[in-house]
C-alpha atoms as a PDB file:
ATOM      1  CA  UNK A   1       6.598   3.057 -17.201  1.00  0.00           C
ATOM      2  CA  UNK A   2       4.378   1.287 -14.554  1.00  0.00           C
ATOM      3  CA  UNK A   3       0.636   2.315 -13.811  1.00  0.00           C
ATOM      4  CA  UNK A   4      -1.130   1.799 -10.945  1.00  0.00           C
ATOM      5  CA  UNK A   5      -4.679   2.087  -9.840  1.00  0.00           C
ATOM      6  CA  UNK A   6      -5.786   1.955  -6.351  1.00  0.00           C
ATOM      7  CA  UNK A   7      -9.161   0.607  -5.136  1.00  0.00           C
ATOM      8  CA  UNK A   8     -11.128  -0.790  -2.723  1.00  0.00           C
ATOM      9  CA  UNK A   9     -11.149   2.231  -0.212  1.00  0.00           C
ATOM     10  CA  UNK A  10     -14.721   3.930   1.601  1.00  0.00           C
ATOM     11  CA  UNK A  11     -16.386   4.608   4.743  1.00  0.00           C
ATOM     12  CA  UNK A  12     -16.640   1.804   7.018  1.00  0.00           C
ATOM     13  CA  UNK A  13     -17.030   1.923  10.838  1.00  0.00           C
ATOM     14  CA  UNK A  14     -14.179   1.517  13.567  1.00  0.00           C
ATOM     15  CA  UNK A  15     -13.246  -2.038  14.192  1.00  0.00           C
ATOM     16  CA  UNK A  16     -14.443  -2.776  10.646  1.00  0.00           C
ATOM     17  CA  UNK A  17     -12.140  -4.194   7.623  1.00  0.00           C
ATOM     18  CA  UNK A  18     -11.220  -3.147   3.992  1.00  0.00           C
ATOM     19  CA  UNK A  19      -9.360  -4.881   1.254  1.00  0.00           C
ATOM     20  CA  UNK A  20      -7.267  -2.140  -1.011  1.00  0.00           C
ATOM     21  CA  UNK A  21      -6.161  -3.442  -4.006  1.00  0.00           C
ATOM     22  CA  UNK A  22      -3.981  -1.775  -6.107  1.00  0.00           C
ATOM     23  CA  UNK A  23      -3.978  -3.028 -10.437  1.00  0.00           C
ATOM     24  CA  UNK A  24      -0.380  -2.751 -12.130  1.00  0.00           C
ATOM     25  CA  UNK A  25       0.515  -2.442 -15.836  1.00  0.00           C
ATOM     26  CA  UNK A  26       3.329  -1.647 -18.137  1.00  0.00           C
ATOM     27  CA  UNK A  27       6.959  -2.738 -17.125  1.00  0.00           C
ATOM     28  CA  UNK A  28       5.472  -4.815 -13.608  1.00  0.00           C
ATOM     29  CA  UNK A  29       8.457  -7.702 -14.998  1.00  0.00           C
ATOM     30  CA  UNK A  30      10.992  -4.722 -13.904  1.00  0.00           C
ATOM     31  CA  UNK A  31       9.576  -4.275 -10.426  1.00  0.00           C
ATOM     32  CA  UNK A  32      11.573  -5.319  -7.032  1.00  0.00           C
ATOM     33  CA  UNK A  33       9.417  -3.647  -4.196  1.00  0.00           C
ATOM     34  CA  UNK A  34       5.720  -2.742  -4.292  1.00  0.00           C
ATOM     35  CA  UNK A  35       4.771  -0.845  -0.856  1.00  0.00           C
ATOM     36  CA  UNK A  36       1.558   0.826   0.075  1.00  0.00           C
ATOM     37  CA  UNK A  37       2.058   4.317   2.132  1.00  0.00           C
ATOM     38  CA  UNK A  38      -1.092   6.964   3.719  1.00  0.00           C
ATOM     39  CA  UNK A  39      -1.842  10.386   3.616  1.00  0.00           C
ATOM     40  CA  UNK A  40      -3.670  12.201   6.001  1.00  0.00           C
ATOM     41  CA  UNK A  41      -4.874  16.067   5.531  1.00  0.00           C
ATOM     42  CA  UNK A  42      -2.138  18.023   6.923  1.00  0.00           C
ATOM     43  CA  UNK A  43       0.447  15.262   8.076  1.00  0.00           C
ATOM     44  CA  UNK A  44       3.320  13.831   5.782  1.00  0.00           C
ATOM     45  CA  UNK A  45       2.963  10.438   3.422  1.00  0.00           C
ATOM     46  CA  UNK A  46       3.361   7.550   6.085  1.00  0.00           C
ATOM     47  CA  UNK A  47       4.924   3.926   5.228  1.00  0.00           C
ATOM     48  CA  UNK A  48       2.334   1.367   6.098  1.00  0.00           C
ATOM     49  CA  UNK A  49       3.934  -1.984   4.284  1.00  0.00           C
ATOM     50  CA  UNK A  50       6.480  -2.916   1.653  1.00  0.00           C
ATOM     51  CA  UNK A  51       6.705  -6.560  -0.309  1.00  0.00           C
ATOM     52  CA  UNK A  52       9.184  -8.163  -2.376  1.00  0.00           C
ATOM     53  CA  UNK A  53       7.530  -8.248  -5.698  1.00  0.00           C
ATOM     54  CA  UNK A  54       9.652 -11.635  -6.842  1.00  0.00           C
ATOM     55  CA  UNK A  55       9.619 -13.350  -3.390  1.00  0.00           C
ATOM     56  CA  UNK A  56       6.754 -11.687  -1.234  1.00  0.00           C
ATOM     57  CA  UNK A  57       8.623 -11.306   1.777  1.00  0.00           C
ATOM     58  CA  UNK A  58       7.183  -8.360   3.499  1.00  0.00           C
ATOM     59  CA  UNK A  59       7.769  -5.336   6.076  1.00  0.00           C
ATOM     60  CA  UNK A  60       4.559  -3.646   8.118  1.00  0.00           C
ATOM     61  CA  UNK A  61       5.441  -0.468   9.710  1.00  0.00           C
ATOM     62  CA  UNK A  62       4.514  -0.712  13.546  1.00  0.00           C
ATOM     63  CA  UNK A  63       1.742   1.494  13.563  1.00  0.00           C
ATOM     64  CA  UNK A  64      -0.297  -0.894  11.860  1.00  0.00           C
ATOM     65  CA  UNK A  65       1.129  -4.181  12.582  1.00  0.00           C
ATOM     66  CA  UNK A  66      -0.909  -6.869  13.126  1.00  0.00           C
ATOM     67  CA  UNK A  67      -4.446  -5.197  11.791  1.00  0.00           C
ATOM     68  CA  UNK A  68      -2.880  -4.616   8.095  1.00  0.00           C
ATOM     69  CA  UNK A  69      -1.322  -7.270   6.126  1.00  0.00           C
ATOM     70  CA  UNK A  70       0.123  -7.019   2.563  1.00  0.00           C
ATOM     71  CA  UNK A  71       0.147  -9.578  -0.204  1.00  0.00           C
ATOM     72  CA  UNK A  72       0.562  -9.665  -3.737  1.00  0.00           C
ATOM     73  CA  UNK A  73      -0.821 -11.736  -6.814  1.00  0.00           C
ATOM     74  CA  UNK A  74       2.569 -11.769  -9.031  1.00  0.00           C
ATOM     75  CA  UNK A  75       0.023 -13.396 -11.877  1.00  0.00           C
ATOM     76  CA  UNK A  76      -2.375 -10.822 -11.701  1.00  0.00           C
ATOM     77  CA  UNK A  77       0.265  -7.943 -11.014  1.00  0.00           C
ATOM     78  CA  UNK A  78      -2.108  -7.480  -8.335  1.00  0.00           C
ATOM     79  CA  UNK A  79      -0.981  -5.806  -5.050  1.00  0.00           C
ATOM     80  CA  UNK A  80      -3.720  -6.286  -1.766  1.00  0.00           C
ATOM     81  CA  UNK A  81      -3.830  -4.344   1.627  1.00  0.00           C
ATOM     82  CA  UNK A  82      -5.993  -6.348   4.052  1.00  0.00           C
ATOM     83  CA  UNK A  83      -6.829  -3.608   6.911  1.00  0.00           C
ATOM     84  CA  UNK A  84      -8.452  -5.097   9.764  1.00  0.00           C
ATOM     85  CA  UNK A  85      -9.809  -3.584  13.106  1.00  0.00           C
ATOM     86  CA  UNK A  86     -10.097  -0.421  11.511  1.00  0.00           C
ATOM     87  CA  UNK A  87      -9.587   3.071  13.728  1.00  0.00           C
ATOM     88  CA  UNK A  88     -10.868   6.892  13.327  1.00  0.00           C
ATOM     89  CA  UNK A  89      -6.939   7.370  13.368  1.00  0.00           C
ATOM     90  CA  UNK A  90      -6.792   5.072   9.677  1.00  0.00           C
ATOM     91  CA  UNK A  91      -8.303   7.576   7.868  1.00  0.00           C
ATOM     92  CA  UNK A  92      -6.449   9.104   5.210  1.00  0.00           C
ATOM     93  CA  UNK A  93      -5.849   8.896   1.463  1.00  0.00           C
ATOM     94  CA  UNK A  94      -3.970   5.417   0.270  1.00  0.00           C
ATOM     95  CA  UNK A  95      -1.172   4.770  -1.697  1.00  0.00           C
ATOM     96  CA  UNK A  96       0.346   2.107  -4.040  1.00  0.00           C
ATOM     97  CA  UNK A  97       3.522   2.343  -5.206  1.00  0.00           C
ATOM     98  CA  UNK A  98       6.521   1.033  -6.898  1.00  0.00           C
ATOM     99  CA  UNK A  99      10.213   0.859  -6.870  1.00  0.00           C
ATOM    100  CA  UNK A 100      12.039  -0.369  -9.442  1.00  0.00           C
ATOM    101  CA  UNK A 101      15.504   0.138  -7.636  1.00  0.00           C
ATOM    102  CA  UNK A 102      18.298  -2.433  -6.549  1.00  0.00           C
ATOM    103  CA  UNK A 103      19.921  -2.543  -3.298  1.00  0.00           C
ATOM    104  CA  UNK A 104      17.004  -1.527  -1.433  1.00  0.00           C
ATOM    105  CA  UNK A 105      16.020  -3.501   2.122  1.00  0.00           C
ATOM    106  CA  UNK A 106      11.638  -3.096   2.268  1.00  0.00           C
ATOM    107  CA  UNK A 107      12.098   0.589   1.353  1.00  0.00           C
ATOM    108  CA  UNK A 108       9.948   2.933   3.661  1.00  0.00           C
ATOM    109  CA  UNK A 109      10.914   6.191   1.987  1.00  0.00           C
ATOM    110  CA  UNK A 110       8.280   7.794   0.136  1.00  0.00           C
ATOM    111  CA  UNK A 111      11.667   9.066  -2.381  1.00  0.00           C
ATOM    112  CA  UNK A 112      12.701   5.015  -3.229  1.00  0.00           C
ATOM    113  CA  UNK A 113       9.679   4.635  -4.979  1.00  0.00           C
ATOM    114  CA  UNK A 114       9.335   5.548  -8.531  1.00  0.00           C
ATOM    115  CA  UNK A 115       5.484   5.211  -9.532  1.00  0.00           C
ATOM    116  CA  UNK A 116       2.791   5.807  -7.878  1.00  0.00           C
ATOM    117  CA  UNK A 117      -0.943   5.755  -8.176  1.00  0.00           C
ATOM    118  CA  UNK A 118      -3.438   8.342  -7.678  1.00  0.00           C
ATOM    119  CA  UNK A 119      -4.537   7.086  -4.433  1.00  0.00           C
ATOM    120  CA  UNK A 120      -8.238   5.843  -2.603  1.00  0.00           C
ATOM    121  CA  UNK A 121      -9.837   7.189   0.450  1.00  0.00           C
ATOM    122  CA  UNK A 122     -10.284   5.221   3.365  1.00  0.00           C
ATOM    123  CA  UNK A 123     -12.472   7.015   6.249  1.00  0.00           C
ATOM    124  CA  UNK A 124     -13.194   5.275   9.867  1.00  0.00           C
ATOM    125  CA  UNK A 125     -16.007   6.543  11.563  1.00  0.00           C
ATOM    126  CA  UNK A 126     -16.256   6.149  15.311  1.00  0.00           C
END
């Protein structure tokens, strides 16, 4: 079992920046991909970014390349979204997650992922 709990998320105005961070604990040692996906009301769960949990190389889905950058803290089994130049269109409910499967490239599937936490609202005003 892995737990995760999101935070970090609010109101902040367009062009703004947030820092989500997202706390693991249990079985983190078992982990191969952390990723971080959105939710807005009425649309599907969208892939925002994906890292290697042992070697931090990452994968940002277009949409939010070059605003939102991923990292991790593999001491602190600490997982960070850096959002940057913040839009109305940002807002939604975010993700952490985990996947704890092999063979898997930067999964971007909402499905490869195996734990997830109970998410933290991010609203852009304009």
């Amino acid at each position: 079992q892995v737990q995760l709990v999101e935070s970090g998320g609010g109101l902040v105005q367009a062009g703004g920046s947030l820092r989500l961070t997202c706390s693991a604990s249990g079985r983190t040692f078992s982990s191969l991909h952390m990723g971080w996906f959105r939710q807005a009301p009425g649309k599907e769960r969208e892939f925002i970014a994906a890292i290697r949990w042992i070697s931090a190389g990452t994968s940002v889905a277009d949409s939010v390349k070059g605003r939102f950058t991923i990292s991790r803290d593999y001491a602190k089994n600490t997982l960070y979204l850096q959002m940057n130049s913040l839009k109305p269109e940002d807002t939604a409910v975010y993700f952490c997650a985990n996947s704890l499967r092999t063979g898997l490239y930067y999964p971007s599937k909402a499905d490869t992922y195996d734990y997830w936490g109970q998410g933290t609202q991010v609203t852009v005003s304009s």
